[in-house]
PDB file of N, CA and C in Angstrom:
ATOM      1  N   UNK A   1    -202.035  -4.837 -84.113  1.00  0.00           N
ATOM      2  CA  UNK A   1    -202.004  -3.716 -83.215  1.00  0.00           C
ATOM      3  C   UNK A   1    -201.130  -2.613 -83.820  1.00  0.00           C
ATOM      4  N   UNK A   2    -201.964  -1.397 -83.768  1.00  0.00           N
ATOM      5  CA  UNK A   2    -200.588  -0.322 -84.588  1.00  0.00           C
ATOM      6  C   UNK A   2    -200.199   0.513 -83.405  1.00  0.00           C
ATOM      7  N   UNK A   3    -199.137   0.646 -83.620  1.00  0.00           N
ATOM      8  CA  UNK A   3    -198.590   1.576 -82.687  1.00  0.00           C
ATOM      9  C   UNK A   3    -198.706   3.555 -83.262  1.00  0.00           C
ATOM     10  N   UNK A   4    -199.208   4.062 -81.974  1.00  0.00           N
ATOM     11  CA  UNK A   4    -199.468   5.415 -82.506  1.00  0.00           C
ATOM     12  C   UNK A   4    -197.664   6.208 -82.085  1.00  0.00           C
ATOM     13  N   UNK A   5    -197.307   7.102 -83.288  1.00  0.00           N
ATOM     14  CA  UNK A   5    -196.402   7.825 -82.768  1.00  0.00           C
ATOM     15  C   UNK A   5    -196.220   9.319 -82.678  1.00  0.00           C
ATOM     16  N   UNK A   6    -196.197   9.607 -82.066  1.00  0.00           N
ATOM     17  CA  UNK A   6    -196.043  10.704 -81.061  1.00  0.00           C
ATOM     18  C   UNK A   6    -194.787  11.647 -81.370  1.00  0.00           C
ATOM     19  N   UNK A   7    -195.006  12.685 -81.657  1.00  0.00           N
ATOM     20  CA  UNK A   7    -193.933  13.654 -81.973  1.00  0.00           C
ATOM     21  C   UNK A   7    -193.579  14.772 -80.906  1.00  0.00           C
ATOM     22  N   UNK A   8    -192.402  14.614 -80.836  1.00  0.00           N
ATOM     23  CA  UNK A   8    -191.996  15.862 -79.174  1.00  0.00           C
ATOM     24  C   UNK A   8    -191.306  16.673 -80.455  1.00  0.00           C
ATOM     25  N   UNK A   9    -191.749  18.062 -79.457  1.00  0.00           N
ATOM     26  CA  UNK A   9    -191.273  19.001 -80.065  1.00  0.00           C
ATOM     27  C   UNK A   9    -189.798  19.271 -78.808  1.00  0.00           C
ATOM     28  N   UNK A  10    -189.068  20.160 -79.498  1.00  0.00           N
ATOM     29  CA  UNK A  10    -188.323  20.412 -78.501  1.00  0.00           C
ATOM     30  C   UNK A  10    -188.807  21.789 -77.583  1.00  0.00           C
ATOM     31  N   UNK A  11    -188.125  21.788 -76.423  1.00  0.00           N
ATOM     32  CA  UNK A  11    -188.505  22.459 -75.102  1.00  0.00           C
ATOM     33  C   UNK A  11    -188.215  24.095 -75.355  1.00  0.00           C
ATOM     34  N   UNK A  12    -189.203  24.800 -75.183  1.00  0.00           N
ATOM     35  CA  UNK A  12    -188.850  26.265 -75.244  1.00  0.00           C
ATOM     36  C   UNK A  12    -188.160  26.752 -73.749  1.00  0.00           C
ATOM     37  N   UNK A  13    -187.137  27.111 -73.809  1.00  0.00           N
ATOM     38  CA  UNK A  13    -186.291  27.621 -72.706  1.00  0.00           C
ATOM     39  C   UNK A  13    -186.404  29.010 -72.606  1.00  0.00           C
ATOM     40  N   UNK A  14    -186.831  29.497 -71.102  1.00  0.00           N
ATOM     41  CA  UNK A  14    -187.466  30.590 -70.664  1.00  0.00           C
ATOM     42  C   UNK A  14    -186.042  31.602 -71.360  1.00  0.00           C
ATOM     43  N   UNK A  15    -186.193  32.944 -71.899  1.00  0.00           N
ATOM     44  CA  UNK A  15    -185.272  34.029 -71.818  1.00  0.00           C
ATOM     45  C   UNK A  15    -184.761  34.344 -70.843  1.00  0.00           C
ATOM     46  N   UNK A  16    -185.562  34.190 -69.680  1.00  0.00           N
ATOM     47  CA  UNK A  16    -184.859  34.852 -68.072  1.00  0.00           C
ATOM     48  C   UNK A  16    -183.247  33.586 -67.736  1.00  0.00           C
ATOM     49  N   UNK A  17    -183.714  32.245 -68.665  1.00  0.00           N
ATOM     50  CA  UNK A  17    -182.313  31.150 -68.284  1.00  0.00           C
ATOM     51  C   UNK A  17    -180.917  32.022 -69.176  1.00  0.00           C
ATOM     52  N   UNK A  18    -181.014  33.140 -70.106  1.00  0.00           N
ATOM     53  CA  UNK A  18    -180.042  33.370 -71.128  1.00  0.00           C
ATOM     54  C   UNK A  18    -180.110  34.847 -70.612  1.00  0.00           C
ATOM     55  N   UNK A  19    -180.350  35.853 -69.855  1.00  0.00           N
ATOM     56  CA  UNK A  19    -180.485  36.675 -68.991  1.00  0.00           C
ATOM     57  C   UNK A  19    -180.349  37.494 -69.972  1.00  0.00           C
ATOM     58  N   UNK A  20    -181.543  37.462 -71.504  1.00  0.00           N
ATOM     59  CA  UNK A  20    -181.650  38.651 -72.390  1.00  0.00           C
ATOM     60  C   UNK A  20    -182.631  39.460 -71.938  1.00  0.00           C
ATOM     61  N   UNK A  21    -182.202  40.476 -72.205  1.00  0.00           N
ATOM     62  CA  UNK A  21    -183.120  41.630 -71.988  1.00  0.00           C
ATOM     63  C   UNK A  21    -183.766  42.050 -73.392  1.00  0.00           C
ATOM     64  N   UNK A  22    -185.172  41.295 -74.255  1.00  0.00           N
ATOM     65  CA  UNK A  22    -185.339  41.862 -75.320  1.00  0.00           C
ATOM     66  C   UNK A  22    -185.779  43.454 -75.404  1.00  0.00           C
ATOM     67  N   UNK A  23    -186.043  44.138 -74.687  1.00  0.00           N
ATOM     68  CA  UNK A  23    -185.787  45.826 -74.689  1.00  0.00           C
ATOM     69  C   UNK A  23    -184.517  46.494 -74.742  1.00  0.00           C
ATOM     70  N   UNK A  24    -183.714  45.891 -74.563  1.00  0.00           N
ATOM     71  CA  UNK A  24    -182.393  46.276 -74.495  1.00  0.00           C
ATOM     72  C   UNK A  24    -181.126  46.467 -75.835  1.00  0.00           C
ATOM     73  N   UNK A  25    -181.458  47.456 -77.223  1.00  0.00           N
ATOM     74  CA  UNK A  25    -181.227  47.425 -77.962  1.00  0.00           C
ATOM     75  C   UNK A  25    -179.807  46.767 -78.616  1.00  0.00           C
ATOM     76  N   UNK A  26    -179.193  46.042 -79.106  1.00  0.00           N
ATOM     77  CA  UNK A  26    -177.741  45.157 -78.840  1.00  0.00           C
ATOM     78  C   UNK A  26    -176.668  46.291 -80.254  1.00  0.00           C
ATOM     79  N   UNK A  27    -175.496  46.743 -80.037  1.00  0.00           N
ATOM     80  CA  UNK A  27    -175.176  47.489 -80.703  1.00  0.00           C
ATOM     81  C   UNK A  27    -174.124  46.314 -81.526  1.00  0.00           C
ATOM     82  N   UNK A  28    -174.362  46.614 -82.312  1.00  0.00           N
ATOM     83  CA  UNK A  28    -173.519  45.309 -83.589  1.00  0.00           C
ATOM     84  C   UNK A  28    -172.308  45.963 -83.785  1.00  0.00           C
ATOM     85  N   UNK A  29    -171.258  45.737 -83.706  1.00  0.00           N
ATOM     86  CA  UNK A  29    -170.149  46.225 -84.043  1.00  0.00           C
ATOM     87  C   UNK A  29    -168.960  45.363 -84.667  1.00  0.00           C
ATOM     88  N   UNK A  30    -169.442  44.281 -84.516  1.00  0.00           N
ATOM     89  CA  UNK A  30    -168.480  42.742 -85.091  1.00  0.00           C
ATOM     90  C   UNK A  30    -169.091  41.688 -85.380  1.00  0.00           C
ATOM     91  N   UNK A  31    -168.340  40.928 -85.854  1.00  0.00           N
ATOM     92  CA  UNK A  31    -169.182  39.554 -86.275  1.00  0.00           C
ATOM     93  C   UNK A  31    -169.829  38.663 -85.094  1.00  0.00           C
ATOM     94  N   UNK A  32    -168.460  39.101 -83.722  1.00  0.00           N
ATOM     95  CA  UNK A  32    -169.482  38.073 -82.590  1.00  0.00           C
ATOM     96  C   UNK A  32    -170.882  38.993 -82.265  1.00  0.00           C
ATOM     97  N   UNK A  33    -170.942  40.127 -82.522  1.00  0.00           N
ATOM     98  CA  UNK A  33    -171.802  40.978 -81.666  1.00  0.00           C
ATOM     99  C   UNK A  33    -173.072  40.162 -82.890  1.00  0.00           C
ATOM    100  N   UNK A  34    -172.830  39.999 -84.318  1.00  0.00           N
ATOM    101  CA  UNK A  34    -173.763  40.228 -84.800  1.00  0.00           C
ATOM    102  C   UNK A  34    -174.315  38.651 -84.652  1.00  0.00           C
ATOM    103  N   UNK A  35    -173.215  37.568 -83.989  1.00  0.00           N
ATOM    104  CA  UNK A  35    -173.890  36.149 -83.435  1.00  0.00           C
ATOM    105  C   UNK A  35    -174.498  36.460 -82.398  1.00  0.00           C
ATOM    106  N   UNK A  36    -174.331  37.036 -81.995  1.00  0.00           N
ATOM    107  CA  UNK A  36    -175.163  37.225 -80.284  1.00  0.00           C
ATOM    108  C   UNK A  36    -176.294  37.538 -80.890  1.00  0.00           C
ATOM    109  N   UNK A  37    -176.332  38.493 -81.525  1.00  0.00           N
ATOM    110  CA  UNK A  37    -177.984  39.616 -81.912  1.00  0.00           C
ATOM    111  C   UNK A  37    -178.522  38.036 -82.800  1.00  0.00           C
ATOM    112  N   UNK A  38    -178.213  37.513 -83.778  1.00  0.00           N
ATOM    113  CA  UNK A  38    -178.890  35.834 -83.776  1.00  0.00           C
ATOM    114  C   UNK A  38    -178.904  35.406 -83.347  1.00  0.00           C
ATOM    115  N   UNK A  39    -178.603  34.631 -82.403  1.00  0.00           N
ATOM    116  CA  UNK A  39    -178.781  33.720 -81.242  1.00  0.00           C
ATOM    117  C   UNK A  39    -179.957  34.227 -80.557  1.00  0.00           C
ATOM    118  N   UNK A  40    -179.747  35.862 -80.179  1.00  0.00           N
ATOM    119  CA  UNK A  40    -181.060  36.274 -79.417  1.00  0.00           C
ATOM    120  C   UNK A  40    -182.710  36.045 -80.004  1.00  0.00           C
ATOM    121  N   UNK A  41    -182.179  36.338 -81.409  1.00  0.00           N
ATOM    122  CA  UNK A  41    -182.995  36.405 -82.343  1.00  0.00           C
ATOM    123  C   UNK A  41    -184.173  35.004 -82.060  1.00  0.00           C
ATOM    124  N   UNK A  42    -183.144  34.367 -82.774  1.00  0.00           N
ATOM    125  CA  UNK A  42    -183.599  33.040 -82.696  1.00  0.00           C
ATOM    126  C   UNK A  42    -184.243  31.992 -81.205  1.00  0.00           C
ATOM    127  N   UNK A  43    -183.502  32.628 -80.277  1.00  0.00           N
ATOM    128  CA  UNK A  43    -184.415  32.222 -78.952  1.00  0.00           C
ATOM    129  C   UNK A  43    -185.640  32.894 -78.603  1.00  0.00           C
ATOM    130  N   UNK A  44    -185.764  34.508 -79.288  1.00  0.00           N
ATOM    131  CA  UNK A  44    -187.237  35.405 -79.235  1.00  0.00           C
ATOM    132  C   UNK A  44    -188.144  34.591 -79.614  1.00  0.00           C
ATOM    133  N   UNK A  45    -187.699  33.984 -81.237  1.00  0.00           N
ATOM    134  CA  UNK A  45    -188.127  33.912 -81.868  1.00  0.00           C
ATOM    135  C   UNK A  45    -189.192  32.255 -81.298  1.00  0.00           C
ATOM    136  N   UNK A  46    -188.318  31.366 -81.169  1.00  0.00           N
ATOM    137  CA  UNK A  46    -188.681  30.474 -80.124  1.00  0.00           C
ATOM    138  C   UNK A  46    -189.648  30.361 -78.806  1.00  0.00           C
ATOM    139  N   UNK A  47    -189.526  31.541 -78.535  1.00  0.00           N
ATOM    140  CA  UNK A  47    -190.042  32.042 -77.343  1.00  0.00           C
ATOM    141  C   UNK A  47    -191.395  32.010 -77.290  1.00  0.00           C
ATOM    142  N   UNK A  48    -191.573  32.914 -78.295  1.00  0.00           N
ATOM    143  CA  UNK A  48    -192.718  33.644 -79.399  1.00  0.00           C
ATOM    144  C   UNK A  48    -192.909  35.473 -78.325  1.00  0.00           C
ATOM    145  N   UNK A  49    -191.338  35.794 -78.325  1.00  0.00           N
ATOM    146  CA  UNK A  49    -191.687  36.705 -77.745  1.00  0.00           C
ATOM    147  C   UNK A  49    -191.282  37.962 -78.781  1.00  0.00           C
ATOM    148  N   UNK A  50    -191.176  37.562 -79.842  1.00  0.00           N
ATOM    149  CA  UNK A  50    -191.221  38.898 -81.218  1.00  0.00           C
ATOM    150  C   UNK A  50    -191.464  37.772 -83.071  1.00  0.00           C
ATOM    151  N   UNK A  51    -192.247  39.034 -82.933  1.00  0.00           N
ATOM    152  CA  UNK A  51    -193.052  38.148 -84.637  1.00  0.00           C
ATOM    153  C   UNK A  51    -191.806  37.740 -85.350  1.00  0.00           C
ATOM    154  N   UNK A  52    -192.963  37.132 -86.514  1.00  0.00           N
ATOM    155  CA  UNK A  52    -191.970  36.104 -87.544  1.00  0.00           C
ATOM    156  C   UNK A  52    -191.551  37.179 -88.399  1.00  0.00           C
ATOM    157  N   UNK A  53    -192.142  38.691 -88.330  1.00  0.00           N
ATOM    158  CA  UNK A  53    -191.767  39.526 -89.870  1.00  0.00           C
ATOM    159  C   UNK A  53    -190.274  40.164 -89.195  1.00  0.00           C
ATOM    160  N   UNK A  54    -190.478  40.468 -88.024  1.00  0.00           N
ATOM    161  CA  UNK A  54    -189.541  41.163 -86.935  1.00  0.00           C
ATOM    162  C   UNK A  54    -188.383  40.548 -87.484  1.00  0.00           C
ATOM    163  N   UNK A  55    -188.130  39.346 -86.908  1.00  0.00           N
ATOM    164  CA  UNK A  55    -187.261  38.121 -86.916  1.00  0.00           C
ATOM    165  C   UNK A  55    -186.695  38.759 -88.058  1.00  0.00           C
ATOM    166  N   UNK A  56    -187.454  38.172 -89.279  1.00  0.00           N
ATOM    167  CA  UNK A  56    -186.585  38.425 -90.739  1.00  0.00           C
ATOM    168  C   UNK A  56    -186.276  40.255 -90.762  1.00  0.00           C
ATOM    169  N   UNK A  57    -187.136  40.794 -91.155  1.00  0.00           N
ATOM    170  CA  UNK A  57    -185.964  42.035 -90.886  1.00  0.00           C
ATOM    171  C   UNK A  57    -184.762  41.956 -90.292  1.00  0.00           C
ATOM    172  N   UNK A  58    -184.344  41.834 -89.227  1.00  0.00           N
ATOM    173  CA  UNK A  58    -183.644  41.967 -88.403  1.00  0.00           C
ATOM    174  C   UNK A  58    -182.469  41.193 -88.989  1.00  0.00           C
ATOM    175  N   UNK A  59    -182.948  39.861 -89.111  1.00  0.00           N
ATOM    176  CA  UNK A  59    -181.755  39.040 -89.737  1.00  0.00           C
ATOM    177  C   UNK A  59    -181.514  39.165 -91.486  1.00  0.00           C
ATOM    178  N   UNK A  60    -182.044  40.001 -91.954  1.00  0.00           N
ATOM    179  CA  UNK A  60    -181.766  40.450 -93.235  1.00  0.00           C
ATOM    180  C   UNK A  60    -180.418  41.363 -92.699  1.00  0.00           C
ATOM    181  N   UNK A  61    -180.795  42.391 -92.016  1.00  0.00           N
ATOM    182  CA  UNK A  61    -180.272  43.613 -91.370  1.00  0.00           C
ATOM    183  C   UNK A  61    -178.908  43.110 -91.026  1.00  0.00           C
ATOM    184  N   UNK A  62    -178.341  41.595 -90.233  1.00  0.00           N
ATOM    185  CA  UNK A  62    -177.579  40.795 -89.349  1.00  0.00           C
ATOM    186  C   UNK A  62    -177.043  40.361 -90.705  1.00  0.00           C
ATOM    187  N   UNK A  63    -177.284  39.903 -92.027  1.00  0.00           N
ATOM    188  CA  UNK A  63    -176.749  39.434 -92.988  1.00  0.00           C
ATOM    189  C   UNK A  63    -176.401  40.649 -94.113  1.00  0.00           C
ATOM    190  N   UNK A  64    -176.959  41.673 -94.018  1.00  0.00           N
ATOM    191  CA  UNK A  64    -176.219  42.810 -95.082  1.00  0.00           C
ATOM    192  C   UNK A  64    -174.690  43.218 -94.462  1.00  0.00           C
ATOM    193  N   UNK A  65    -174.908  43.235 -92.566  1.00  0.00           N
ATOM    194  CA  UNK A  65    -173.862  43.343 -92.098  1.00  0.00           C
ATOM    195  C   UNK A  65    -172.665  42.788 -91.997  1.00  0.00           C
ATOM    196  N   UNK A  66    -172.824  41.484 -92.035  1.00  0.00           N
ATOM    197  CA  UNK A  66    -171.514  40.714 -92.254  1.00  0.00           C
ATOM    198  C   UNK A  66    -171.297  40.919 -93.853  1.00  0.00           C
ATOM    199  N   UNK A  67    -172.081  40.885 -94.340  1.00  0.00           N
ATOM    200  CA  UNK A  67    -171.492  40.967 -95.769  1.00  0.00           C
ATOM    201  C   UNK A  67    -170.379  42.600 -95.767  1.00  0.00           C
ATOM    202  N   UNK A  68    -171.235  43.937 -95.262  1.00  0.00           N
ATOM    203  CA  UNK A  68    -169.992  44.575 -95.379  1.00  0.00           C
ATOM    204  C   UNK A  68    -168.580  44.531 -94.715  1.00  0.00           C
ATOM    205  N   UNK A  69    -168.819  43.886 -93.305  1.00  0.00           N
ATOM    206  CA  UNK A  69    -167.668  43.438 -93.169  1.00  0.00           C
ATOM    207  C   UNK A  69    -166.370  42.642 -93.750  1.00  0.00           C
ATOM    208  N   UNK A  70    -167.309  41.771 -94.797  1.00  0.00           N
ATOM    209  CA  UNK A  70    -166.376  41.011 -95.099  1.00  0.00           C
ATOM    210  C   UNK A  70    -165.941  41.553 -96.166  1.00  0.00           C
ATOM    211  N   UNK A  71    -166.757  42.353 -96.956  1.00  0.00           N
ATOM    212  CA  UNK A  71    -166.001  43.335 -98.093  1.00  0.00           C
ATOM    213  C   UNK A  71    -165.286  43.998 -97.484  1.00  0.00           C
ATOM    214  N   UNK A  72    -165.280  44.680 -96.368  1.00  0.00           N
ATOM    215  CA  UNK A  72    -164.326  45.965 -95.906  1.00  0.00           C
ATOM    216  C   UNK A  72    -163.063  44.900 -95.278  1.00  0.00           C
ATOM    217  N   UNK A  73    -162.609  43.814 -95.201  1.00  0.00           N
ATOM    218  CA  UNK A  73    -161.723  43.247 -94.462  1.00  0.00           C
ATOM    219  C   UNK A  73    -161.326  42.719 -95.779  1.00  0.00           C
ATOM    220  N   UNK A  74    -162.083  42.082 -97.029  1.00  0.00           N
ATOM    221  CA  UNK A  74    -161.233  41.744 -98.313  1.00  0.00           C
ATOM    222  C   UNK A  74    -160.272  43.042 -98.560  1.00  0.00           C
ATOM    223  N   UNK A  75    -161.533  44.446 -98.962  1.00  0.00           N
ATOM    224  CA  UNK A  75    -160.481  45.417 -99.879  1.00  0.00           C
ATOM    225  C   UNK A  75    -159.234  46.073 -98.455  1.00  0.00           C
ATOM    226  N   UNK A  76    -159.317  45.679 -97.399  1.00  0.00           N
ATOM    227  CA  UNK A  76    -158.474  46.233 -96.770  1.00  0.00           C
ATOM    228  C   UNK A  76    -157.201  45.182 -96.864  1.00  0.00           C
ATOM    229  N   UNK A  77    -157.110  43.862 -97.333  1.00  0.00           N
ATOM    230  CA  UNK A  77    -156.390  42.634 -97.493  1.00  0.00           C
ATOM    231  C   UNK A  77    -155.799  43.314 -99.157  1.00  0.00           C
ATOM    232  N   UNK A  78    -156.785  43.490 -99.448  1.00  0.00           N
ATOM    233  CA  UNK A  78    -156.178  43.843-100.902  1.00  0.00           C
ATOM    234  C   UNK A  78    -155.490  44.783-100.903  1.00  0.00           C
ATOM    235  N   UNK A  79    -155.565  46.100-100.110  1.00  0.00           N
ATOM    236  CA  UNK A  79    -154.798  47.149 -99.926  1.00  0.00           C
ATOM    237  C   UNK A  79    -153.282  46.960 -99.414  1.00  0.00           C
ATOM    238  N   UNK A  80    -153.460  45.908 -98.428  1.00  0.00           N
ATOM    239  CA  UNK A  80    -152.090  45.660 -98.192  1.00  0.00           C
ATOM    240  C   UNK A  80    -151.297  45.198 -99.570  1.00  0.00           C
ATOM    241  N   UNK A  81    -151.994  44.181 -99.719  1.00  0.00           N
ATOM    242  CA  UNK A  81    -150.593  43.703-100.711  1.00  0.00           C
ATOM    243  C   UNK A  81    -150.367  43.962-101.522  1.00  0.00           C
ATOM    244  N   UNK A  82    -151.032  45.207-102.300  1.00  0.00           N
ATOM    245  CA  UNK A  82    -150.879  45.945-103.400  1.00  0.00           C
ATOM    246  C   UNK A  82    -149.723  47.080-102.944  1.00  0.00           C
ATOM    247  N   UNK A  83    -149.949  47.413-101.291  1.00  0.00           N
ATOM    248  CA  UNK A  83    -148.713  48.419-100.952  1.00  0.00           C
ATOM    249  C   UNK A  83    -147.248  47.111-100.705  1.00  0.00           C
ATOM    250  N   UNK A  84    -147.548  46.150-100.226  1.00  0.00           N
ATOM    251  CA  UNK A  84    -146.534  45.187-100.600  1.00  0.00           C
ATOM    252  C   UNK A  84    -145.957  45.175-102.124  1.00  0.00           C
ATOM    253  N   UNK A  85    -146.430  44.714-102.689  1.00  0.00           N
ATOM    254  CA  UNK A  85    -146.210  44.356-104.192  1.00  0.00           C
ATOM    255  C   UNK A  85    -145.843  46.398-105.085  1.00  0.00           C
ATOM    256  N   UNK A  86    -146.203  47.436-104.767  1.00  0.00           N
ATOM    257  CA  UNK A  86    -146.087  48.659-104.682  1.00  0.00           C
ATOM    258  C   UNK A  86    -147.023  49.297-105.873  1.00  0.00           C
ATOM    259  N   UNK A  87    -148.365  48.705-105.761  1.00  0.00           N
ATOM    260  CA  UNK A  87    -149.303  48.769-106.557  1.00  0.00           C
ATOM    261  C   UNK A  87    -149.969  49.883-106.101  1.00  0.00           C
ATOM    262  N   UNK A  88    -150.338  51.102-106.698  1.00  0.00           N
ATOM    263  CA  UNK A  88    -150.767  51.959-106.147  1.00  0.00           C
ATOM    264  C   UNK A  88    -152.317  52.505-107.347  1.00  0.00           C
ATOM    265  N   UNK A  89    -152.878  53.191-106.371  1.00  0.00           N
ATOM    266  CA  UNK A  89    -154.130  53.555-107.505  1.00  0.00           C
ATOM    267  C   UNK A  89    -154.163  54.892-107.357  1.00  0.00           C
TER     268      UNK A  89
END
């Protein structure tokens, strides 16, 4: 006797349970803002309530951004301790 097995997908959870408004443009201004705008992303995306090309733009867009952040928070780290140390350019 073979046993047949059966694959569950996991459960798509309505947007109205996470009370996003996908019309509602999200203004990125920090790293949490730019987890939120993924998270949203990724539940649209789930949803199937915005395409797969959308998605990636967007999170290209969500990953150039942290990257300048994190350059602008290195050279501003570096700035300090060069005025520490009295390194000047």
């Amino acid at each position: 006797m073979t046993e047949k097995s059966t694959l569950t997908l996991p459960q798509v959870i309505p947007l109205s349970k996470y009370n996003l408004n996908p019309s509602r443009p999200v203004k990125v201004r920090t790293l949490k803002d730019a987890k939120r705008l993924l998270s949203r992303i990724i539940i649209q995306l789930q949803a199937g309530t915005i395409k797969g090309q959308d998605a990636k733009d967007l999170c290209y867009l969500i990953s150039t951004f942290i990257q300048l952040v994190r350059d602008y928070e290195l050279e501003e780290r570096i700035k300090k301790l060069e005025q520490i140390k009295g390194i000047t350019k």
